[in-house]
N, C-alpha and C. Protein backbone atom coordinates (compact mmCIF):
# COMPACT_ATOMS: atom_id res chain seq x y z
N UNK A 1 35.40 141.34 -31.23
CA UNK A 1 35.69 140.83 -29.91
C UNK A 1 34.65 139.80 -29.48
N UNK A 2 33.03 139.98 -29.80
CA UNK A 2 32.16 139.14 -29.49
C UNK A 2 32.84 137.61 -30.01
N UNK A 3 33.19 137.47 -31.46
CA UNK A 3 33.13 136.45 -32.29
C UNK A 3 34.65 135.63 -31.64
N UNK A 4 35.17 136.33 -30.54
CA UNK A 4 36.08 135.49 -30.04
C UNK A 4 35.95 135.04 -29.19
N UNK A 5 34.88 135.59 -28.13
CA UNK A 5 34.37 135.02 -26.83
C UNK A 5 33.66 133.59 -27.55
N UNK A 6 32.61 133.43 -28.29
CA UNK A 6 31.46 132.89 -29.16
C UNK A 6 32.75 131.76 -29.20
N UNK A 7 33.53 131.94 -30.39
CA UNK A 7 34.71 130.71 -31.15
C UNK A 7 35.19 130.01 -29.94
N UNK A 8 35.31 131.10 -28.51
CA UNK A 8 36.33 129.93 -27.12
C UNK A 8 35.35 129.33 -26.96
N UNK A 9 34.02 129.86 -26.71
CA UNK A 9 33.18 128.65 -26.01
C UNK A 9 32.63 127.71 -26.66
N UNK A 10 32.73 127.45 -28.09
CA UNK A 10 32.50 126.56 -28.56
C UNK A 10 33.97 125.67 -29.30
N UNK A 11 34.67 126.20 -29.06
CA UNK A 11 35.79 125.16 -28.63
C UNK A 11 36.07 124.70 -27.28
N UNK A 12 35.91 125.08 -26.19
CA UNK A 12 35.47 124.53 -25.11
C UNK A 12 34.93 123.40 -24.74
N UNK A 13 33.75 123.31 -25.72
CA UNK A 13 32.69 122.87 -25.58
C UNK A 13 32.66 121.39 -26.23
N UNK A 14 33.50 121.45 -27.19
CA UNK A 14 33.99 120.75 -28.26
C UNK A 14 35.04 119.97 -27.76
N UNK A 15 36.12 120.30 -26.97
CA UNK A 15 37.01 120.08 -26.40
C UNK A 15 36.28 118.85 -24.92
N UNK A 16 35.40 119.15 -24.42
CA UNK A 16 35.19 118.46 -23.39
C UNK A 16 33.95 117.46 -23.65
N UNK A 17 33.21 117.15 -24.90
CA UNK A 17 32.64 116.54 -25.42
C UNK A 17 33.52 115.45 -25.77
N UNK A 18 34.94 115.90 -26.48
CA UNK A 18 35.57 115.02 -26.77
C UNK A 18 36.72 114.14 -25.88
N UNK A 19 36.70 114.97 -25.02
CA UNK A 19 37.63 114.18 -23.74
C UNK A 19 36.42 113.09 -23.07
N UNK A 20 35.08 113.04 -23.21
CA UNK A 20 34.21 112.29 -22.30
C UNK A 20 34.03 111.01 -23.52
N UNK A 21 34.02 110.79 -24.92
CA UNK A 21 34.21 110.37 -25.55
C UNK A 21 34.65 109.22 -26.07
N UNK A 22 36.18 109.59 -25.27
CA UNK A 22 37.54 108.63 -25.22
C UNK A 22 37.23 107.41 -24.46
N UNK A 23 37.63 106.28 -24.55
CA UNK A 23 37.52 104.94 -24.07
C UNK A 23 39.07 104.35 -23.67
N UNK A 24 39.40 103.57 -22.91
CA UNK A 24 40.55 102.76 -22.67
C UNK A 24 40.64 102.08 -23.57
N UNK A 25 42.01 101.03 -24.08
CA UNK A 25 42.35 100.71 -25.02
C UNK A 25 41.21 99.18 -24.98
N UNK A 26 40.88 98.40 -25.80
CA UNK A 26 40.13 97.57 -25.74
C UNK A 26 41.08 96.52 -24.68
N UNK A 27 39.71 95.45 -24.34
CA UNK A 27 40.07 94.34 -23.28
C UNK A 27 40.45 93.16 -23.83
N UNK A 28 41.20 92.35 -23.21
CA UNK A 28 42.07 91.06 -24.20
C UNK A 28 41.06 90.25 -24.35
N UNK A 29 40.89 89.33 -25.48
CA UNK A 29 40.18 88.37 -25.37
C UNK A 29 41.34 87.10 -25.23
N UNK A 30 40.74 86.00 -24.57
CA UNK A 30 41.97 84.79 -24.49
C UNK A 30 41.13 83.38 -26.08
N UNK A 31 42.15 83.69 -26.81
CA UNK A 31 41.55 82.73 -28.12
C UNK A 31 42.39 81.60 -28.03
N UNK A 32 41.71 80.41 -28.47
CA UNK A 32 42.58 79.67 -28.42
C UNK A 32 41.35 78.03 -29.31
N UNK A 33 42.26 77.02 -29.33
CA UNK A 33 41.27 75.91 -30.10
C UNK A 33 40.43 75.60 -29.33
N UNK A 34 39.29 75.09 -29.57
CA UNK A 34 38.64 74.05 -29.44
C UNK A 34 38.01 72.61 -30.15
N UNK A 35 38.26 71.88 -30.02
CA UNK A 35 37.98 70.88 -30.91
C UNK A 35 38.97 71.06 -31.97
N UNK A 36 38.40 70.69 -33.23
CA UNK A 36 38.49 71.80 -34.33
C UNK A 36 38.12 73.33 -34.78
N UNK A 37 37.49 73.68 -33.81
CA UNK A 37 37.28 74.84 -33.85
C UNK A 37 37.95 75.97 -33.45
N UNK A 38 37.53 77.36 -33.38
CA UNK A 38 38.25 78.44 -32.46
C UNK A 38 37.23 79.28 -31.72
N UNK A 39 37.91 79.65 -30.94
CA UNK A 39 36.84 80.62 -29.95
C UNK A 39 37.71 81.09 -29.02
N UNK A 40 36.36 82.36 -28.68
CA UNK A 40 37.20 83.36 -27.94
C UNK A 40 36.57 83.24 -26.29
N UNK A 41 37.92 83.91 -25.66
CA UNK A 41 36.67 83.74 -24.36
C UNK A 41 37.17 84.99 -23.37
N UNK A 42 36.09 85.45 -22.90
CA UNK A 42 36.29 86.23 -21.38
C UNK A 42 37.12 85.92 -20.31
N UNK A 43 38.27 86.83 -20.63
CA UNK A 43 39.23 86.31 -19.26
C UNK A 43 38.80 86.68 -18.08
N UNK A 44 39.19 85.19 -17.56
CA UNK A 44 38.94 85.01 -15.98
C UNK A 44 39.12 86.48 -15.01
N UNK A 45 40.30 87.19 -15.31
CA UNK A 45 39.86 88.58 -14.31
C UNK A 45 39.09 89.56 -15.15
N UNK A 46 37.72 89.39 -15.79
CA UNK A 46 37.18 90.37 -16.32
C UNK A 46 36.65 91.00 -15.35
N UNK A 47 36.16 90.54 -14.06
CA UNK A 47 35.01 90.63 -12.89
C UNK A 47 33.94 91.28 -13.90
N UNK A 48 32.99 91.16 -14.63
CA UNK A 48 31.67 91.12 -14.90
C UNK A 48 31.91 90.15 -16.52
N UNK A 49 30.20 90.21 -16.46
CA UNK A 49 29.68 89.66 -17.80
C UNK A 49 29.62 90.48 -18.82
N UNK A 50 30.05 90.47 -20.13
CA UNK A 50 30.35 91.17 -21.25
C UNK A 50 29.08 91.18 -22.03
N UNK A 51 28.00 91.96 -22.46
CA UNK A 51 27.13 91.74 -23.65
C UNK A 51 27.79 92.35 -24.59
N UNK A 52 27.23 90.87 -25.46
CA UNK A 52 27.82 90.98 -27.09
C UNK A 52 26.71 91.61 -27.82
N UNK A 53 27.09 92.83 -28.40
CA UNK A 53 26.13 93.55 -29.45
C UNK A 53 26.49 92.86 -31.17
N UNK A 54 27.87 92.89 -30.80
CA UNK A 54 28.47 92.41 -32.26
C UNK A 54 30.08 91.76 -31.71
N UNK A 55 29.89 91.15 -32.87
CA UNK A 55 31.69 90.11 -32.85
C UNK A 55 32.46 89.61 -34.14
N UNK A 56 33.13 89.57 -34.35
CA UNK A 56 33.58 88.90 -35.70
C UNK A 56 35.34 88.87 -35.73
N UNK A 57 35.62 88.01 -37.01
CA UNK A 57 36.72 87.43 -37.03
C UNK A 57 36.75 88.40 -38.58
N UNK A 58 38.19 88.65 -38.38
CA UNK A 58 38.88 89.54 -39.90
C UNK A 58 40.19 89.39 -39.46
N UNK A 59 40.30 89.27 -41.25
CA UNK A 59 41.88 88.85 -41.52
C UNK A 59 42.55 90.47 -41.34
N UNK A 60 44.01 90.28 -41.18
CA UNK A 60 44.84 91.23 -40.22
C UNK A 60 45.47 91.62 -42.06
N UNK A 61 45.66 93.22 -42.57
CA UNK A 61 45.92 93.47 -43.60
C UNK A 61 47.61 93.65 -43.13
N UNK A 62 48.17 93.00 -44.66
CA UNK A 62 49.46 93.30 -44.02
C UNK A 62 50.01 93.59 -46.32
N UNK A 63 50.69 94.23 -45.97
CA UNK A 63 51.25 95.19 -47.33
C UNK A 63 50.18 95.22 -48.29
N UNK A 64 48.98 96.03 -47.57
CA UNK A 64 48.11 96.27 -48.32
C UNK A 64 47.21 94.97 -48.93
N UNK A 65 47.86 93.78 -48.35
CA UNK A 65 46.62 92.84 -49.18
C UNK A 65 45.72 92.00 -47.77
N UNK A 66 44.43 91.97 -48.08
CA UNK A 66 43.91 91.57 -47.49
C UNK A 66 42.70 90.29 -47.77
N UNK A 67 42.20 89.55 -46.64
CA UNK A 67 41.36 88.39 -47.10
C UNK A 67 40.13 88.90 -46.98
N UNK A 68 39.43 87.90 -47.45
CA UNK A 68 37.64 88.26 -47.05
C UNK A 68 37.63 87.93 -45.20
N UNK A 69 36.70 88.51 -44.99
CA UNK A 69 36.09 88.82 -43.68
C UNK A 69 35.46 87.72 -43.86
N UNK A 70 35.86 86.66 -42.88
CA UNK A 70 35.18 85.35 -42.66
C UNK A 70 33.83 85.05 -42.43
N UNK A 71 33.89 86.04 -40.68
CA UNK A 71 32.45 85.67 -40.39
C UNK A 71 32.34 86.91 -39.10
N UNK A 72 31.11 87.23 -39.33
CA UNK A 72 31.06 88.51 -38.22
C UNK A 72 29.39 87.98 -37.31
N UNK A 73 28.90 88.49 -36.60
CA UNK A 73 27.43 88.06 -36.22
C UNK A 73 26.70 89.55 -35.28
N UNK A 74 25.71 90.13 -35.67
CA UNK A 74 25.12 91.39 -35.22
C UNK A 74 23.73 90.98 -34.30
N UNK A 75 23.52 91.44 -33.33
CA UNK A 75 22.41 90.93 -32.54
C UNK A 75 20.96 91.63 -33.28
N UNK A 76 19.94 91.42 -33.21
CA UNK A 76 18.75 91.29 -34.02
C UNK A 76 18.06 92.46 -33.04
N UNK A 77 17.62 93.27 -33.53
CA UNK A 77 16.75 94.59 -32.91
C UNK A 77 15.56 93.76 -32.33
N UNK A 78 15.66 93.74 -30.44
CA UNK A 78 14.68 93.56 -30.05
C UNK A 78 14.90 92.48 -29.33
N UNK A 79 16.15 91.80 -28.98
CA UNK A 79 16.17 90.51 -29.20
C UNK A 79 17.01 90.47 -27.72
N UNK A 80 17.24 89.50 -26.47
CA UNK A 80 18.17 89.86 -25.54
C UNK A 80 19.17 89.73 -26.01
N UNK A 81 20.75 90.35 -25.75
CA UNK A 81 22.21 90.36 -25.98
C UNK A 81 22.33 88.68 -25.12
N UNK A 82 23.58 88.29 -25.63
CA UNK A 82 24.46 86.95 -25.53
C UNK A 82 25.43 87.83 -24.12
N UNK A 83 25.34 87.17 -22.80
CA UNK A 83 26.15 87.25 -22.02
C UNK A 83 27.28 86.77 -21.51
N UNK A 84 28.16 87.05 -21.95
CA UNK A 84 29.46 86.03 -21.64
C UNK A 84 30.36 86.55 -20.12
N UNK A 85 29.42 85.43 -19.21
CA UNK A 85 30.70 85.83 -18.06
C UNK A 85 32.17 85.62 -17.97
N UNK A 86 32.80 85.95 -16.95
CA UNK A 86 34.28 85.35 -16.97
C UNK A 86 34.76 83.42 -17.23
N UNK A 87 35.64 83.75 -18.64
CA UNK A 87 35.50 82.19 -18.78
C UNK A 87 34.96 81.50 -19.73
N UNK A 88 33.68 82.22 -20.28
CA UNK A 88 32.41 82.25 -21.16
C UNK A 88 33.48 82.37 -22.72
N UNK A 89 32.86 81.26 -23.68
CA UNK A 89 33.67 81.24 -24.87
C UNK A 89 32.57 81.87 -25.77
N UNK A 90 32.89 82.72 -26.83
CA UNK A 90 32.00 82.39 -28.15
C UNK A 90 33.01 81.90 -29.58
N UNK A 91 32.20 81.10 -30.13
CA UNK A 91 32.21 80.12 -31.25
C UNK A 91 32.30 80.53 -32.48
N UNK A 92 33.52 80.60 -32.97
CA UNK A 92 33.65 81.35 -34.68
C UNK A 92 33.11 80.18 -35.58
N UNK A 93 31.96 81.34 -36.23
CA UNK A 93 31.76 80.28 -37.17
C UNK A 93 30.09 80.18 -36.56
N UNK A 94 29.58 79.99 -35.40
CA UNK A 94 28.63 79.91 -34.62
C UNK A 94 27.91 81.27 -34.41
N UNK A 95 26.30 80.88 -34.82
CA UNK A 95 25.06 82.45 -34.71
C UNK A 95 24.37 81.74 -32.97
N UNK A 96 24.51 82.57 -32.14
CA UNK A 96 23.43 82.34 -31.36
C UNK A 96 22.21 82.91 -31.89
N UNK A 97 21.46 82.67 -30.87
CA UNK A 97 19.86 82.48 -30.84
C UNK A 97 19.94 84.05 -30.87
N UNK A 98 19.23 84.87 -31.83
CA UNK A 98 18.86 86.41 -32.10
C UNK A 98 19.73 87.12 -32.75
N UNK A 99 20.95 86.35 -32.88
CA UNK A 99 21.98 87.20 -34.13
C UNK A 99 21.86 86.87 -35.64
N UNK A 100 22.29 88.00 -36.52
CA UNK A 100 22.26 87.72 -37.47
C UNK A 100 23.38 87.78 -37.93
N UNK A 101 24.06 86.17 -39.00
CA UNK A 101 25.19 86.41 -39.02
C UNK A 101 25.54 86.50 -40.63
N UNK A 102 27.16 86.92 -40.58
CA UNK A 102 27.66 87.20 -42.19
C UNK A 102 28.77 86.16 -41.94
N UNK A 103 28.64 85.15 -43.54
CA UNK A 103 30.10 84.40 -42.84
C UNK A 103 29.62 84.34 -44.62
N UNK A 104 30.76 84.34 -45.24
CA UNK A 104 30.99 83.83 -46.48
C UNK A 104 32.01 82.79 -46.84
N UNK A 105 31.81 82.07 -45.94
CA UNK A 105 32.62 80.41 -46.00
C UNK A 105 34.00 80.66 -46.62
N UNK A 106 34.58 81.52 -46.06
CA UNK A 106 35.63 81.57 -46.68
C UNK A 106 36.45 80.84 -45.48
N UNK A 107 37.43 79.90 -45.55
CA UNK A 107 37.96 79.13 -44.62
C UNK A 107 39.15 79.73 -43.93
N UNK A 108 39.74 79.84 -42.53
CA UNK A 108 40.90 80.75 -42.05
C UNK A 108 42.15 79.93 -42.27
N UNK A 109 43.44 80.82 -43.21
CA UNK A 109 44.14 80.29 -44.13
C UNK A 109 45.13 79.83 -42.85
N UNK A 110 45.83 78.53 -42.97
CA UNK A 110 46.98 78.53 -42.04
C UNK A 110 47.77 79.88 -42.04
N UNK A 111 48.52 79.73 -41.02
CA UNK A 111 49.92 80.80 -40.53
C UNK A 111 49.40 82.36 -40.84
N UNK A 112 47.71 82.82 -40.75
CA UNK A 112 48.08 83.79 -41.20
C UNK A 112 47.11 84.41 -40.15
N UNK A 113 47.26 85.97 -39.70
CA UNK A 113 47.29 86.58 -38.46
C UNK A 113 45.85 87.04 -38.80
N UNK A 114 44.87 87.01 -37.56
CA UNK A 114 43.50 86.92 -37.28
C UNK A 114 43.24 88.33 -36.22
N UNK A 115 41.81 88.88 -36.98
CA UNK A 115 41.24 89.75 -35.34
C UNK A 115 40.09 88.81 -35.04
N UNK A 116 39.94 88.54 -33.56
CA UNK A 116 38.76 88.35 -33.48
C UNK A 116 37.97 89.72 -31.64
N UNK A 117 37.29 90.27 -32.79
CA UNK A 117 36.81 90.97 -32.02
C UNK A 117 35.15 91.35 -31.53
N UNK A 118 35.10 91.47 -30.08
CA UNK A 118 33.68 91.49 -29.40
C UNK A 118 33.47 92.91 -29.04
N UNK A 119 31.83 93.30 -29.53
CA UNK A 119 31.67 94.81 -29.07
C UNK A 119 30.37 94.53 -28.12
N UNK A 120 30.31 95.51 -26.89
CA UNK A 120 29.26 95.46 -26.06
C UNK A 120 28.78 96.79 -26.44
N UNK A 121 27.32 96.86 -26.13
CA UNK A 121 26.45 97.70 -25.79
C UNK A 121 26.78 98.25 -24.64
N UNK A 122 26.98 98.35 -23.85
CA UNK A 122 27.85 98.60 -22.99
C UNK A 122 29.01 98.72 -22.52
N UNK A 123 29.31 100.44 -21.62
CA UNK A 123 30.83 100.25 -20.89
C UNK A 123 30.58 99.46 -19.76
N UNK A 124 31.70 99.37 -20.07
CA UNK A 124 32.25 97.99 -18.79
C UNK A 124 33.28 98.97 -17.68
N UNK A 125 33.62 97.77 -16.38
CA UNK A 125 34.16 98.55 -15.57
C UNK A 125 35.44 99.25 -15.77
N UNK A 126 35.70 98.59 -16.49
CA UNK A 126 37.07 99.08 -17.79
C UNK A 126 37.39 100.20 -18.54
N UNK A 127 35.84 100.93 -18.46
CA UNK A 127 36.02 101.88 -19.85
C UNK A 127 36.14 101.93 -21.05
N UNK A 128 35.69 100.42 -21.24
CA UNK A 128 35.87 100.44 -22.58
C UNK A 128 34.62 99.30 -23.05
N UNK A 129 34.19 99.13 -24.25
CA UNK A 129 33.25 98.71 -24.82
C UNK A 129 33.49 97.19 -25.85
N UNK A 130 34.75 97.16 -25.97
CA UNK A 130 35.55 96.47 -26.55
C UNK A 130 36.61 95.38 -25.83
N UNK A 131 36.33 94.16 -26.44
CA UNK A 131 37.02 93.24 -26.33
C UNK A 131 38.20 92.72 -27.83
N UNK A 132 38.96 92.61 -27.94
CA UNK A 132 39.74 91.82 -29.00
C UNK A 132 41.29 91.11 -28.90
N UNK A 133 41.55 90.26 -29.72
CA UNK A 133 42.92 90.02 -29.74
C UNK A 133 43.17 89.48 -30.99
N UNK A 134 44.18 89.34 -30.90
CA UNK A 134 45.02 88.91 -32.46
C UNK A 134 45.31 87.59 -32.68
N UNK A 135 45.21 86.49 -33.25
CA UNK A 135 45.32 85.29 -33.36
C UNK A 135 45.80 84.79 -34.67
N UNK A 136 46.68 83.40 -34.22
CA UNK A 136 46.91 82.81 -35.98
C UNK A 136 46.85 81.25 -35.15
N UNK A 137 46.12 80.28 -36.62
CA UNK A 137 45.65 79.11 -36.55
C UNK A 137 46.61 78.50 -37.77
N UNK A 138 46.51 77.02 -37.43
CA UNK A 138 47.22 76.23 -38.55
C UNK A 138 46.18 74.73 -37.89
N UNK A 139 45.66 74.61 -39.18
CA UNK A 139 44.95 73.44 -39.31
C UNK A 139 45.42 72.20 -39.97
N UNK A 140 45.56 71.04 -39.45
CA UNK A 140 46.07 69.49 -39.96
C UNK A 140 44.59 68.47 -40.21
N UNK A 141 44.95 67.59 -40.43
CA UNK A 141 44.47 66.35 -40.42
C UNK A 141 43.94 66.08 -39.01
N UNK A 142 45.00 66.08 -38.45
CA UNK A 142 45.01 65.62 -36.93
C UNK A 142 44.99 66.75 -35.86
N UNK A 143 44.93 67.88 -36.22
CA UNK A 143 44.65 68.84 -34.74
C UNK A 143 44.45 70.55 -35.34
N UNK A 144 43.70 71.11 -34.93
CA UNK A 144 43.63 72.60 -34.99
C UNK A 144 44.77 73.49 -33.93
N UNK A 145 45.58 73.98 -34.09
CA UNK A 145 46.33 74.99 -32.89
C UNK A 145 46.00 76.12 -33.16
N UNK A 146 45.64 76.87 -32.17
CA UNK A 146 45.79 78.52 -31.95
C UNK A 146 46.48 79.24 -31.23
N UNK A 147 47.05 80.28 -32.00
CA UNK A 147 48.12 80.89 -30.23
C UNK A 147 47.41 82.40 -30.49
N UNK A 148 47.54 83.02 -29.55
CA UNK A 148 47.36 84.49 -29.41
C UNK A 148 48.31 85.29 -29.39
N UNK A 149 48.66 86.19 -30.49
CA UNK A 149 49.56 86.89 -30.54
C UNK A 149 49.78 87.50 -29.14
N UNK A 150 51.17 87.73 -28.89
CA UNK A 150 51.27 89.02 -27.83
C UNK A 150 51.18 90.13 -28.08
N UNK A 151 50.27 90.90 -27.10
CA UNK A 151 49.79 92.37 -27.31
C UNK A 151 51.09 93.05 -27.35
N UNK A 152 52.31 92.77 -26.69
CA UNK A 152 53.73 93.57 -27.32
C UNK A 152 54.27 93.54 -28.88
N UNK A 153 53.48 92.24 -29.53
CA UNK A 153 53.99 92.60 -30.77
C UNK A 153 53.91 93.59 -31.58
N UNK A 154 54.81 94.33 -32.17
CA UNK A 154 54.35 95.14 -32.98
C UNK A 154 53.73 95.55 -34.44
N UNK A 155 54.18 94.27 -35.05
CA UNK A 155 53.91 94.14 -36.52
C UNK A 155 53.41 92.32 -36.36
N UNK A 156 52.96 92.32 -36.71
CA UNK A 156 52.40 90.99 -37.00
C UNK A 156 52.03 90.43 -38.22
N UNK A 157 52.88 89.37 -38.99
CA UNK A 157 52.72 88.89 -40.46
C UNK A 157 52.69 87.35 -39.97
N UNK A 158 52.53 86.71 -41.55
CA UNK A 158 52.03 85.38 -41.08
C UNK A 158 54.00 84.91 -40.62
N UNK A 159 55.11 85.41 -41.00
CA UNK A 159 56.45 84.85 -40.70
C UNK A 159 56.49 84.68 -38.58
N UNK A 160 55.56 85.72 -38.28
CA UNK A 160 55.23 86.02 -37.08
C UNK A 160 54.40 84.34 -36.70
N UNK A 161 53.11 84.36 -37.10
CA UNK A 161 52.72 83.17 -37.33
C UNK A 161 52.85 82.07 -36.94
N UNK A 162 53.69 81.61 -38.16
CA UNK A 162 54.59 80.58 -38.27
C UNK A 162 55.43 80.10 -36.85
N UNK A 163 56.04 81.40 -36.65
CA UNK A 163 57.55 81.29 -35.67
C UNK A 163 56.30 80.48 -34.36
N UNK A 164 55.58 81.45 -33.75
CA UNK A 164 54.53 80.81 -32.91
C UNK A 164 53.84 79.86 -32.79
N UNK A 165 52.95 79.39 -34.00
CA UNK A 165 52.78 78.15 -34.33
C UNK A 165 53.76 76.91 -34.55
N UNK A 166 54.71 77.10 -34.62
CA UNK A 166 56.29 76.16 -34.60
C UNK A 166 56.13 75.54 -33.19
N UNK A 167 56.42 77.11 -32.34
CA UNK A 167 56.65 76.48 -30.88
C UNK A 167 55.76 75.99 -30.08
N UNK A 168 54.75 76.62 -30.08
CA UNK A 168 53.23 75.65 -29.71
C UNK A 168 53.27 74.40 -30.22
N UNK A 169 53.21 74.15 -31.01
CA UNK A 169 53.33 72.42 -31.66
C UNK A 169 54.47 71.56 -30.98
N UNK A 170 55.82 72.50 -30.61
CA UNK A 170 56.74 71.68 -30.74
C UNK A 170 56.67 71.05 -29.19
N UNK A 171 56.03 71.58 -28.30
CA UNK A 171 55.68 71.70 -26.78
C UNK A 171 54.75 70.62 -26.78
């Protein structure tokens, strides 16, 4: 009888450790071109500034095959965090001042579906610690486009891609 009182309260215990735990689903990031480039940025209704602990861009696995991890960047022990207020872009491809970054020049393939995601050291008013969204790029001669997947999509392949990148261009 002891060893059942003992087993509830440490499932209890276990139980409400793990309900405090839980986070809201991550916060959108708004991606889109710049220049030739891409970057992400803090949407305008974030109401606060986001510190970036870590961020990076990875290719989206789809029937099991996947690309190299482009480029990620980790802040340096000791060092102040990168603050991005509402609005505030960061630069794929780009180390600020105290990060250390991983990018193995691997280049982001047209039509094909992107994470780019930001982690704070901090919860936010949100509940959550996390920023990300889903993106696909198609690069020319003459212009870089990016669209941001919609968070309703459910499956996302580069045919997905494509269809999006079509209509962005065609506008």
């Amino acid at each position: 009888m002891q060893w059942f009182f003992v087993l509830a309260a440490l499932a209890s215990l276990l139980a409400s450790s793990c309900a405090s735990a839980t986070s809201r689903a991550p916060r959108p990031l708004e991606i889109r071109s710049e220049g030739a480039g891409v970057v992400a940025c803090i949407p305008l209704d974030e109401g606060e500034s986001v510190a970036v602990e870590v961020a990076g861009v990875s290719a989206v696995r789809i029937n099991g095959q996947g690309l190299p991890k482009p480029w990620g960047i980790d802040s340096e022990e000791g060092q102040p965090t990168l603050l991005l207020a509402p609005g505030e872009c960061l630069a794929y491809g780009q180390s600020p001042a105290g990060y250390t970054s991983e990018s193995l020049n691997a280049e982001l393939r047209n039509d094909w579906p992107y994470s780019f995601a930001i982690r704070s050291p901090r919860w936010g008013k949100h509940g959550t610690r996390n920023h990300s969204g889903i993106f696909c790029v198609r690069k020319s001669t003459e212009r870089t486009t990016v669209v941001t997947v919609p968070h309703q999509a459910a499956v996302v392949t580069p045919a997905t891609c494509r269809r999006l990148l079509d209509a962005a261009e065609a506008e």
